[in-house]
C-alpha atoms as a PDB file:
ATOM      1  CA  UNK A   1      27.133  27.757   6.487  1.00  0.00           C
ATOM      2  CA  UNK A   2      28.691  29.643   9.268  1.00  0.00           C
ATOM      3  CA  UNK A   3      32.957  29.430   8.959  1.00  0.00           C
ATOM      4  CA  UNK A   4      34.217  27.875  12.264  1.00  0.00           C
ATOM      5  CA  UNK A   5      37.594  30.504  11.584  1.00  0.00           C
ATOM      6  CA  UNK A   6      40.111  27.828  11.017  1.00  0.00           C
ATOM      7  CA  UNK A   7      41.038  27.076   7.293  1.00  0.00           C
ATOM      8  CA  UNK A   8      41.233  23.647   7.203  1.00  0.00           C
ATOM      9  CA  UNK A   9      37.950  22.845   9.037  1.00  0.00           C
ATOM     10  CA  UNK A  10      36.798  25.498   6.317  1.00  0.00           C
ATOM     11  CA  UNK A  11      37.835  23.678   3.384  1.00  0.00           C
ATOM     12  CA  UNK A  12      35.498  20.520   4.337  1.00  0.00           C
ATOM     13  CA  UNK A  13      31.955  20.201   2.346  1.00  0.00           C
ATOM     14  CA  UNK A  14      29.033  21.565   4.444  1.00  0.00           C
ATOM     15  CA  UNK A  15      27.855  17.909   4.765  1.00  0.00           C
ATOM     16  CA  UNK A  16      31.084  16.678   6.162  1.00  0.00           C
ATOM     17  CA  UNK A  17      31.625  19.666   8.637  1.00  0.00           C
ATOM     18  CA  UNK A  18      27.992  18.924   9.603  1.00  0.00           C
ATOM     19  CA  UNK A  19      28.892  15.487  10.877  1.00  0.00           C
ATOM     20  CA  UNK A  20      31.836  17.305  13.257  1.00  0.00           C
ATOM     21  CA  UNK A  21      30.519  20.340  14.861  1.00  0.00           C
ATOM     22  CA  UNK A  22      28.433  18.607  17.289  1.00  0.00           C
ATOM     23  CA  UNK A  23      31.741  17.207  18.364  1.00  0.00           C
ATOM     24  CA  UNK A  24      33.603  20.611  18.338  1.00  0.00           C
ATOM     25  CA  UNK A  25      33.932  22.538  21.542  1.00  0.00           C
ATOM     26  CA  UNK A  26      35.258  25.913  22.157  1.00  0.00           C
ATOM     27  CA  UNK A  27      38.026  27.030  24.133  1.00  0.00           C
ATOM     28  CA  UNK A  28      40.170  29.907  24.886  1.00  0.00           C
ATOM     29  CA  UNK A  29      43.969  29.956  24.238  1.00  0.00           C
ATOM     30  CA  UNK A  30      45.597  31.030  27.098  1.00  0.00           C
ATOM     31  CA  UNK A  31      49.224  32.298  26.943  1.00  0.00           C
ATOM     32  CA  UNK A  32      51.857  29.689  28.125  1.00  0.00           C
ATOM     33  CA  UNK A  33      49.517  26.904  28.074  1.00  0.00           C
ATOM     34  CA  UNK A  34      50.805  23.367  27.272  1.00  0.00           C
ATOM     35  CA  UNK A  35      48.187  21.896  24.955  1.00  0.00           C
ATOM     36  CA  UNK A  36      50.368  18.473  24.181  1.00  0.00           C
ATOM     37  CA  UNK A  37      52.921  16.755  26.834  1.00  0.00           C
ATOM     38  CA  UNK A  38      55.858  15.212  25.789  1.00  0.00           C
ATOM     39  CA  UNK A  39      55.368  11.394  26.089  1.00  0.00           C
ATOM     40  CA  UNK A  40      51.486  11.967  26.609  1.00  0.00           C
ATOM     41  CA  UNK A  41      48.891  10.017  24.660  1.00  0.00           C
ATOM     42  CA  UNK A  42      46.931  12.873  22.169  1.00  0.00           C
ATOM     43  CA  UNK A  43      43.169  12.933  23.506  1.00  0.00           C
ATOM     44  CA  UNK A  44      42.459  15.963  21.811  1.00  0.00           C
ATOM     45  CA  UNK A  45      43.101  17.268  17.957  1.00  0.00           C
ATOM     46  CA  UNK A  46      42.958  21.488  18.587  1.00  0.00           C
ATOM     47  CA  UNK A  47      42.045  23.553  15.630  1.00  0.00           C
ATOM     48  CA  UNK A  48      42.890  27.250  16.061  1.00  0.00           C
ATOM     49  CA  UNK A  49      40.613  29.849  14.948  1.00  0.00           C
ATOM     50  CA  UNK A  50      43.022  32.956  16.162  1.00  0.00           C
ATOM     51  CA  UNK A  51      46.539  32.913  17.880  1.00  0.00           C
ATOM     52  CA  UNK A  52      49.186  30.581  17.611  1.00  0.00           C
ATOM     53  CA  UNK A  53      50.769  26.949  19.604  1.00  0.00           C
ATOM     54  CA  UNK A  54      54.305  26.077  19.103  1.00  0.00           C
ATOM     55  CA  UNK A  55      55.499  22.212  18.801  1.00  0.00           C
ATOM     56  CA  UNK A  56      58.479  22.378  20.801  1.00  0.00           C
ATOM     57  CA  UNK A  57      61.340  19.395  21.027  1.00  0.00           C
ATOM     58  CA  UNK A  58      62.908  19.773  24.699  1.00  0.00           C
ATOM     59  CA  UNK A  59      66.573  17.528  25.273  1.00  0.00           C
ATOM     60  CA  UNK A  60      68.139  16.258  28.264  1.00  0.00           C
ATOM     61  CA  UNK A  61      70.081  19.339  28.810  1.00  0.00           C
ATOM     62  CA  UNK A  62      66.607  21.674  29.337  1.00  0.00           C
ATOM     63  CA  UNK A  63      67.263  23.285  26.036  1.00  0.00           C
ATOM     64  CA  UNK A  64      64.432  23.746  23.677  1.00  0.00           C
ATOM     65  CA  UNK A  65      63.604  24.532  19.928  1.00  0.00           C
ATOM     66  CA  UNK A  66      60.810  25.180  17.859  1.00  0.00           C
ATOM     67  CA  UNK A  67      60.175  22.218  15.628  1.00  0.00           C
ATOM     68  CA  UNK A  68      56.297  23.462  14.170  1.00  0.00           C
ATOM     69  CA  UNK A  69      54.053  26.483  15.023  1.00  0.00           C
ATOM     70  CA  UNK A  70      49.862  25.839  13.849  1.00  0.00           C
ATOM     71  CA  UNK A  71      47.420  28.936  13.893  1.00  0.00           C
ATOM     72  CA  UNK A  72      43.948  28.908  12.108  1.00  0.00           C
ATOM     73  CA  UNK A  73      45.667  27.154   9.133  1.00  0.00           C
ATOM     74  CA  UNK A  74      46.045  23.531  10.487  1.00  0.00           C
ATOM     75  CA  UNK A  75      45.049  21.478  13.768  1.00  0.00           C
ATOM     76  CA  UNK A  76      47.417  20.092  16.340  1.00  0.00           C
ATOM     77  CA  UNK A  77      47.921  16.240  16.564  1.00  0.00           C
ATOM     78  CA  UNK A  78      48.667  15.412  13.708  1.00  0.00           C
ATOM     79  CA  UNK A  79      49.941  12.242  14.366  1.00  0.00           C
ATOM     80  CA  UNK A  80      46.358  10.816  15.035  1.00  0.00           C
ATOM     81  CA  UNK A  81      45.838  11.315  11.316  1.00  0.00           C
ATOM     82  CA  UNK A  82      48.732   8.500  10.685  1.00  0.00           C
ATOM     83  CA  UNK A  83      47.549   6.426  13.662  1.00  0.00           C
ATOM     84  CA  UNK A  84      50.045   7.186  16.078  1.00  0.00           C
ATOM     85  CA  UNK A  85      48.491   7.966  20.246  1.00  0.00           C
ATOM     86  CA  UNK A  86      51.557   9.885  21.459  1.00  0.00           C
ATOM     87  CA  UNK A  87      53.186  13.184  21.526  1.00  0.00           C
ATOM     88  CA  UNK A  88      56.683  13.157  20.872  1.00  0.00           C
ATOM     89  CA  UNK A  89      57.508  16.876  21.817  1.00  0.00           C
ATOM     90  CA  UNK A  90      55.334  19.647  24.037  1.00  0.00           C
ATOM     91  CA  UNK A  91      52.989  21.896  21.997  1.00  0.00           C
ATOM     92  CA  UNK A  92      52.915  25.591  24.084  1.00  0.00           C
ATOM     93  CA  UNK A  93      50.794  28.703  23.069  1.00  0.00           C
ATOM     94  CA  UNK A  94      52.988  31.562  22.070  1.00  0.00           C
ATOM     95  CA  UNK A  95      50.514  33.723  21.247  1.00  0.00           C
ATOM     96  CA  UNK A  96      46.664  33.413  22.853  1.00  0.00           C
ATOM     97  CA  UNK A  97      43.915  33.413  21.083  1.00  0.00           C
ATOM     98  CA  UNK A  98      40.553  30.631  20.421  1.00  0.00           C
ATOM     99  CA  UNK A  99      40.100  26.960  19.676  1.00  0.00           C
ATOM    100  CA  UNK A 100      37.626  24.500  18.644  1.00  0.00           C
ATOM    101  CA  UNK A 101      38.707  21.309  20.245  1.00  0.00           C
ATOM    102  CA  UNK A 102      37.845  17.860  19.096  1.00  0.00           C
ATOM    103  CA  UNK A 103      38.103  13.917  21.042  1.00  0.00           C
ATOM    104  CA  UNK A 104      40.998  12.436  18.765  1.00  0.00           C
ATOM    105  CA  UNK A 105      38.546   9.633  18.534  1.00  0.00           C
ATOM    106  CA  UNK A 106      35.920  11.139  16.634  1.00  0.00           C
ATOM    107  CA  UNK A 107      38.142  12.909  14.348  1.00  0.00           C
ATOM    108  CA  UNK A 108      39.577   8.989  13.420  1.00  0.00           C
ATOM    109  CA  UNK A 109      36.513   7.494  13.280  1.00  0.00           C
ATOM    110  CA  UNK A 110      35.162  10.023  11.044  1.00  0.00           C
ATOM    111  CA  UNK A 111      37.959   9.671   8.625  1.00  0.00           C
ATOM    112  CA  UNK A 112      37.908   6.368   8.435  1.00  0.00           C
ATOM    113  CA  UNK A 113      34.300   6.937   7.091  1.00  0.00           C
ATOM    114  CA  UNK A 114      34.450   9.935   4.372  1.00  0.00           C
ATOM    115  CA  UNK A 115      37.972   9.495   1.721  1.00  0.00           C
ATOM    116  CA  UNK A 116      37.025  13.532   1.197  1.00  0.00           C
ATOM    117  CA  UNK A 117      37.646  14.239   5.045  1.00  0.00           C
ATOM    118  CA  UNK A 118      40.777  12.178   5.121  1.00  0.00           C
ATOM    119  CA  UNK A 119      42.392  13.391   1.957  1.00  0.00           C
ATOM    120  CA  UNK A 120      42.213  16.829   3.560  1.00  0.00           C
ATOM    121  CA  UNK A 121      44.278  15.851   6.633  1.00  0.00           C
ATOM    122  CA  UNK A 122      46.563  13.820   4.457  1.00  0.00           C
ATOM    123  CA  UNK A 123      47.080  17.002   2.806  1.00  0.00           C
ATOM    124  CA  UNK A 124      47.620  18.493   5.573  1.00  0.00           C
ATOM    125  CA  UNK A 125      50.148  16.314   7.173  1.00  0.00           C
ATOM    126  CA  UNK A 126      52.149  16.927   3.974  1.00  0.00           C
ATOM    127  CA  UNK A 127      52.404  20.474   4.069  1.00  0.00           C
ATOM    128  CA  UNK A 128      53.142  20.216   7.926  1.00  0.00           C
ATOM    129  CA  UNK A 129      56.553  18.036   7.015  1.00  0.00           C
ATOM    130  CA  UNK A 130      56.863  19.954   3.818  1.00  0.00           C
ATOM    131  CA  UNK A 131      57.651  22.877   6.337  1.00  0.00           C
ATOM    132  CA  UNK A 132      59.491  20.997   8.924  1.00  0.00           C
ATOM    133  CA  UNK A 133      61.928  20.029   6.449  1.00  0.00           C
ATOM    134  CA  UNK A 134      62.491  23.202   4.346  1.00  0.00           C
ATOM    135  CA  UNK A 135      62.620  24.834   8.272  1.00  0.00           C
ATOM    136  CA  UNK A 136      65.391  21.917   8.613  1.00  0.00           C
ATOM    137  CA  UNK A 137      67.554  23.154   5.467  1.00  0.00           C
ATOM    138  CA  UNK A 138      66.633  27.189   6.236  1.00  0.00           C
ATOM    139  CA  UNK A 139      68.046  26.425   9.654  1.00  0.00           C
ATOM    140  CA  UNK A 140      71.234  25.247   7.956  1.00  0.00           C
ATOM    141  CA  UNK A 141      71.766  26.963   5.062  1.00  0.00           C
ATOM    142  CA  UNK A 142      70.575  31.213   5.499  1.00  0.00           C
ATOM    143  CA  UNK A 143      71.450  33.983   8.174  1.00  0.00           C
ATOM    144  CA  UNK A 144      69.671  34.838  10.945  1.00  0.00           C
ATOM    145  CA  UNK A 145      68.182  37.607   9.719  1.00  0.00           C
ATOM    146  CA  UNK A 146      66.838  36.170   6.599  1.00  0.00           C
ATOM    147  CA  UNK A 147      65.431  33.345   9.041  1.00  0.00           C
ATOM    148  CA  UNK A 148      63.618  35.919  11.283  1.00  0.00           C
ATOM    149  CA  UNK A 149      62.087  37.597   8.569  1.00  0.00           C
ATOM    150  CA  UNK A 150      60.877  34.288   7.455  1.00  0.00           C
ATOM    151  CA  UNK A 151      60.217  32.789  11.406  1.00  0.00           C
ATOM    152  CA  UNK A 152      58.210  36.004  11.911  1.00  0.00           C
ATOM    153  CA  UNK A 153      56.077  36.182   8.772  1.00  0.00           C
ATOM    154  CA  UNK A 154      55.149  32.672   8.963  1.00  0.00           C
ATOM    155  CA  UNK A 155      54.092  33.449  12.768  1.00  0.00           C
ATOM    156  CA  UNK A 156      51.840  36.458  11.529  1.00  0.00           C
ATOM    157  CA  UNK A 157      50.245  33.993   8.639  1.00  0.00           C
ATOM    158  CA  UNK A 158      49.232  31.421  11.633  1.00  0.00           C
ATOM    159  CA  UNK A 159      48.059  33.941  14.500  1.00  0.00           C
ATOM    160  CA  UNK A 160      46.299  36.441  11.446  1.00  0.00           C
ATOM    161  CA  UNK A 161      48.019  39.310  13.106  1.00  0.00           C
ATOM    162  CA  UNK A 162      50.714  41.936  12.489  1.00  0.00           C
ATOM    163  CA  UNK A 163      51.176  42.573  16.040  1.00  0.00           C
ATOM    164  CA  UNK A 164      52.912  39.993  17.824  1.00  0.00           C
ATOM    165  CA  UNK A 165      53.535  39.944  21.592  1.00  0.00           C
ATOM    166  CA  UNK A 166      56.722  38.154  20.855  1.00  0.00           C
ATOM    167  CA  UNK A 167      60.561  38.859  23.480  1.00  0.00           C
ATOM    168  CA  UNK A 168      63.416  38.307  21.226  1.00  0.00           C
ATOM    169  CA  UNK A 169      64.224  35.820  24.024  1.00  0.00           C
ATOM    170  CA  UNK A 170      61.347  33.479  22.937  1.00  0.00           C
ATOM    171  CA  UNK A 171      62.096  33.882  19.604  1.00  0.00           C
ATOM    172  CA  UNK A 172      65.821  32.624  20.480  1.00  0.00           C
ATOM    173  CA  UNK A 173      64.331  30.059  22.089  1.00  0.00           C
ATOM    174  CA  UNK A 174      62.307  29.255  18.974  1.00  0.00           C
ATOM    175  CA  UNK A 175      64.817  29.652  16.350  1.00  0.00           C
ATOM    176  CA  UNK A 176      67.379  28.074  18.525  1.00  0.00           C
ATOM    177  CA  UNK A 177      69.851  30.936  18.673  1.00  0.00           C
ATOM    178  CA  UNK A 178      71.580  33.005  21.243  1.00  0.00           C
ATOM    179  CA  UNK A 179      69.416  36.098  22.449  1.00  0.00           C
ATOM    180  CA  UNK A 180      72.196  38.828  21.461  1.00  0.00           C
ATOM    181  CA  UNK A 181      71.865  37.268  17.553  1.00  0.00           C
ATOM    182  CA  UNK A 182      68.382  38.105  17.650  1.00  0.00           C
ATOM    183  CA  UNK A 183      68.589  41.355  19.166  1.00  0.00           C
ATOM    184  CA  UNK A 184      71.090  42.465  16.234  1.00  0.00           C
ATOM    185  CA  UNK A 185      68.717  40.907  13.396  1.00  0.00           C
ATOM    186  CA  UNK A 186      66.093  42.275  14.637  1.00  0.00           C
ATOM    187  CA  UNK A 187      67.403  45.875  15.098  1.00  0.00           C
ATOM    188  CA  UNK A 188      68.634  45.200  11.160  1.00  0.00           C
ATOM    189  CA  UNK A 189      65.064  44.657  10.617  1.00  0.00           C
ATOM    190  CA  UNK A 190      63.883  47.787  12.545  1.00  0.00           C
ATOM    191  CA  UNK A 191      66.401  50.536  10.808  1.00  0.00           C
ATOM    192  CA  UNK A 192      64.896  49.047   7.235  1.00  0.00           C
ATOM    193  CA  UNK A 193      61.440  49.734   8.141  1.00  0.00           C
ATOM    194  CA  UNK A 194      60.206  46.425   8.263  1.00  0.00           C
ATOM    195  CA  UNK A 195      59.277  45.768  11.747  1.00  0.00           C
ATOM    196  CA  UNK A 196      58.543  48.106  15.015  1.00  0.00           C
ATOM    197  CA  UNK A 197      59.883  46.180  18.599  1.00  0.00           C
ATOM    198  CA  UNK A 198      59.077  47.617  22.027  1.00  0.00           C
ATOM    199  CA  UNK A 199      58.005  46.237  25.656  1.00  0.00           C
ATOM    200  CA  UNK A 200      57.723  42.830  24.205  1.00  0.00           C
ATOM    201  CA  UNK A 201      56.057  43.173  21.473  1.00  0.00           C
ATOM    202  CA  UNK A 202      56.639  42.651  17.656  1.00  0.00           C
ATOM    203  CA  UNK A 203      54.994  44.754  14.570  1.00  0.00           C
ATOM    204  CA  UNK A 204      55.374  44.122  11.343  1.00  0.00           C
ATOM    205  CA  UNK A 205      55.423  47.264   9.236  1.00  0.00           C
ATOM    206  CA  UNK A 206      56.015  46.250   6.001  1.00  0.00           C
ATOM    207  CA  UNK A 207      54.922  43.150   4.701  1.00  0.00           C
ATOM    208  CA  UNK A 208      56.020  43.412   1.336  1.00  0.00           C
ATOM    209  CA  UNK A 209      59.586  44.108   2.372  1.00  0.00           C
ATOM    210  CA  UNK A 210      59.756  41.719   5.090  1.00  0.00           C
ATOM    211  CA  UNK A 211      59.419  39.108   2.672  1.00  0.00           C
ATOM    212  CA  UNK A 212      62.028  40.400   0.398  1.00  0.00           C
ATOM    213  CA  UNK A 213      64.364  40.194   3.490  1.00  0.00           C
ATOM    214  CA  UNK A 214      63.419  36.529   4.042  1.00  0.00           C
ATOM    215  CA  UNK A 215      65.051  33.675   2.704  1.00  0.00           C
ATOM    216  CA  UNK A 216      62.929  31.876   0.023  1.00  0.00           C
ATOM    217  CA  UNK A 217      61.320  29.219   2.306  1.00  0.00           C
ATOM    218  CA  UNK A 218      59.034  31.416   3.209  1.00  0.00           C
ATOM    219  CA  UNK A 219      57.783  31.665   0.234  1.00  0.00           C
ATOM    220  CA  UNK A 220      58.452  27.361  -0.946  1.00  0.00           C
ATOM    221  CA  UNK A 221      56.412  26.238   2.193  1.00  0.00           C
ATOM    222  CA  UNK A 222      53.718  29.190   1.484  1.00  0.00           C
ATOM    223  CA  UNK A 223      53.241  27.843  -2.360  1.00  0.00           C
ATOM    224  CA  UNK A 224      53.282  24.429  -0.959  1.00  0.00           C
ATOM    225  CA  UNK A 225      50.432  24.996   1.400  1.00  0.00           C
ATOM    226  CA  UNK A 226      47.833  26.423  -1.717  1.00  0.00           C
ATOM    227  CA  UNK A 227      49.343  23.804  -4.012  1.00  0.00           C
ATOM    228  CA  UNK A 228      48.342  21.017  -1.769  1.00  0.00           C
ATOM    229  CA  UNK A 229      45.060  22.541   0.513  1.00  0.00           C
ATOM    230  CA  UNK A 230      44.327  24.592  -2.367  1.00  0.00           C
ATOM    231  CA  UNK A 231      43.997  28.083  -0.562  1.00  0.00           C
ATOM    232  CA  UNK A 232      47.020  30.413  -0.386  1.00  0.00           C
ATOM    233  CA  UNK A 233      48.267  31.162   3.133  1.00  0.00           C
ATOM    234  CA  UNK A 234      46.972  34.835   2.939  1.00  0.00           C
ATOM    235  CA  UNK A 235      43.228  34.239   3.037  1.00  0.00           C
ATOM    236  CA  UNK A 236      41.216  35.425   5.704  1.00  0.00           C
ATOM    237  CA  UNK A 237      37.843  34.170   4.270  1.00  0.00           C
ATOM    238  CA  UNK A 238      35.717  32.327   1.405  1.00  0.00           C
ATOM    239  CA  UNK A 239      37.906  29.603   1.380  1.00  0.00           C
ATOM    240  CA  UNK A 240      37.045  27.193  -1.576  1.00  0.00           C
ATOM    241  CA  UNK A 241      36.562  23.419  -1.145  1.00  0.00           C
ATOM    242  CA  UNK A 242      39.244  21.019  -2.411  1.00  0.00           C
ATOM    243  CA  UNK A 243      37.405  18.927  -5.106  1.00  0.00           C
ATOM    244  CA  UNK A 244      38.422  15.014  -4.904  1.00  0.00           C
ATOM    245  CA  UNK A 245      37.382  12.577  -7.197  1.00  0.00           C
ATOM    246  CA  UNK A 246      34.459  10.002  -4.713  1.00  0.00           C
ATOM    247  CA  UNK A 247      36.220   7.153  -3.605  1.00  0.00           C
ATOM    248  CA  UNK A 248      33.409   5.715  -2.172  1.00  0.00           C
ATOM    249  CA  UNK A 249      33.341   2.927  -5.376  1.00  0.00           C
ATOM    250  CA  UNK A 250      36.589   2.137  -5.596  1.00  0.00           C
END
């Protein structure tokens, strides 16, 4: 069978996957786009096949912060897995790219029906909390730099791309830090060889060493991800199936 390019629809038996695609439709990624509004019932789960959305938690003030970024690894709307209708923050593309989109309804329904399909997104879920909570204590605990180097390896893992058209005052915005902090991490960055910045855009020159500069939640939420979907976060194709026991008789 054909891969759809996102992992997680990738991971599901050819039967199962069968049963969705005449439900999938898709859809271009355009820069800036909201895909979720605060507040706004979920209609739609999105599964990325390139590029990258950002879950986004705005307060009263008009300040905003990055709470979750998903790229060809996961699906947005999540919370339709565990039953819940509505969208606590806004979900914004950073970086453009393709979709396959899919009625929230269907994607419940069909859950319901196949233990296989919903262990998956169970899975799933986990490793999306996993990383909002080690994101929670990296946020607390390691310098910016180390947090950049992890914010912008994780970015290149969900978007499948060393370039990244990425201002350091998004990434502010994202990381929830003052512009000038950035600016001096990221020029740290630059004079070790790790990255190349210009004219808004972000390159990551050495992957090894960027992740030696990162704190080690990069590399927790990374192992969490294979232990749990089974794949590591690297893979670009042949992803294997997860093998569950059938719960269909118990």
């Amino acid at each position: 069978m054909a891969s759809t390019g996102n992992r997680l629809l990738d991971l599901l038996p050819s039967v199962q996957l069968d049963r969705l695609r005449p439900h999938l439709t898709a859809e271009v990624l355009a820069l800036g786009q909201t895909m979720q509004e605060r507040g706004k019932p979920v209609e739609s789960i999105i599964f990325p096949t390139s590029g990258m959305i950002s879950i986004v938690a705005m307060m009263r003030d008009g300040a905003s912060v990055e709470v979750g970024m998903v790229g060809r690894e996961g699906m947005l709307g999540v919370q339709s897995v565990l039953g819940d209708d509505l969208s606590l923050n806004e979900a914004i593309v950073q970086i453009s790219g393709s979709a396959l989109r899919m009625p929230a309804a269907v994607l419940e329904r069909e859950a319901q029906a196949s233990p296989h399909l919903l262990a998956i997104l169970l899975r799933y879920v986990q490793a999306y909390l996993n990383l909002a909570t080690q994101s929670a204590a990296c946020n607390r605990a390691h310098l910016l730099e180390q947090r950049l180097a992890r914010w912008l390896l994780t970015a290149r893992d969900r978007a499948s791309t060393d370039r990244l058209p990425l201002t350091h005052e998004l990434i502010a915005m994202m990381l929830g830090v003052r512009r000038a902090g950035v600016t001096v991490a990221a020029q740290s960055l630059q004079s070790a060889g790790l990255i190349h910045y210009a004219h808004g855009r972000i390159t990551i020159a050495d992957s090894e060493g960027l992740e030696v500069a990162a704190c080690e939640c990069y590399e927790v939420t990374k192992r969490e991800y294979g232990r749990l979907l089974g794949v590591g976060g690297e893979e670009k194709a042949g992803l294997k199936e997860l093998e569950f026991e059938d719960q269909a008789g118990t």
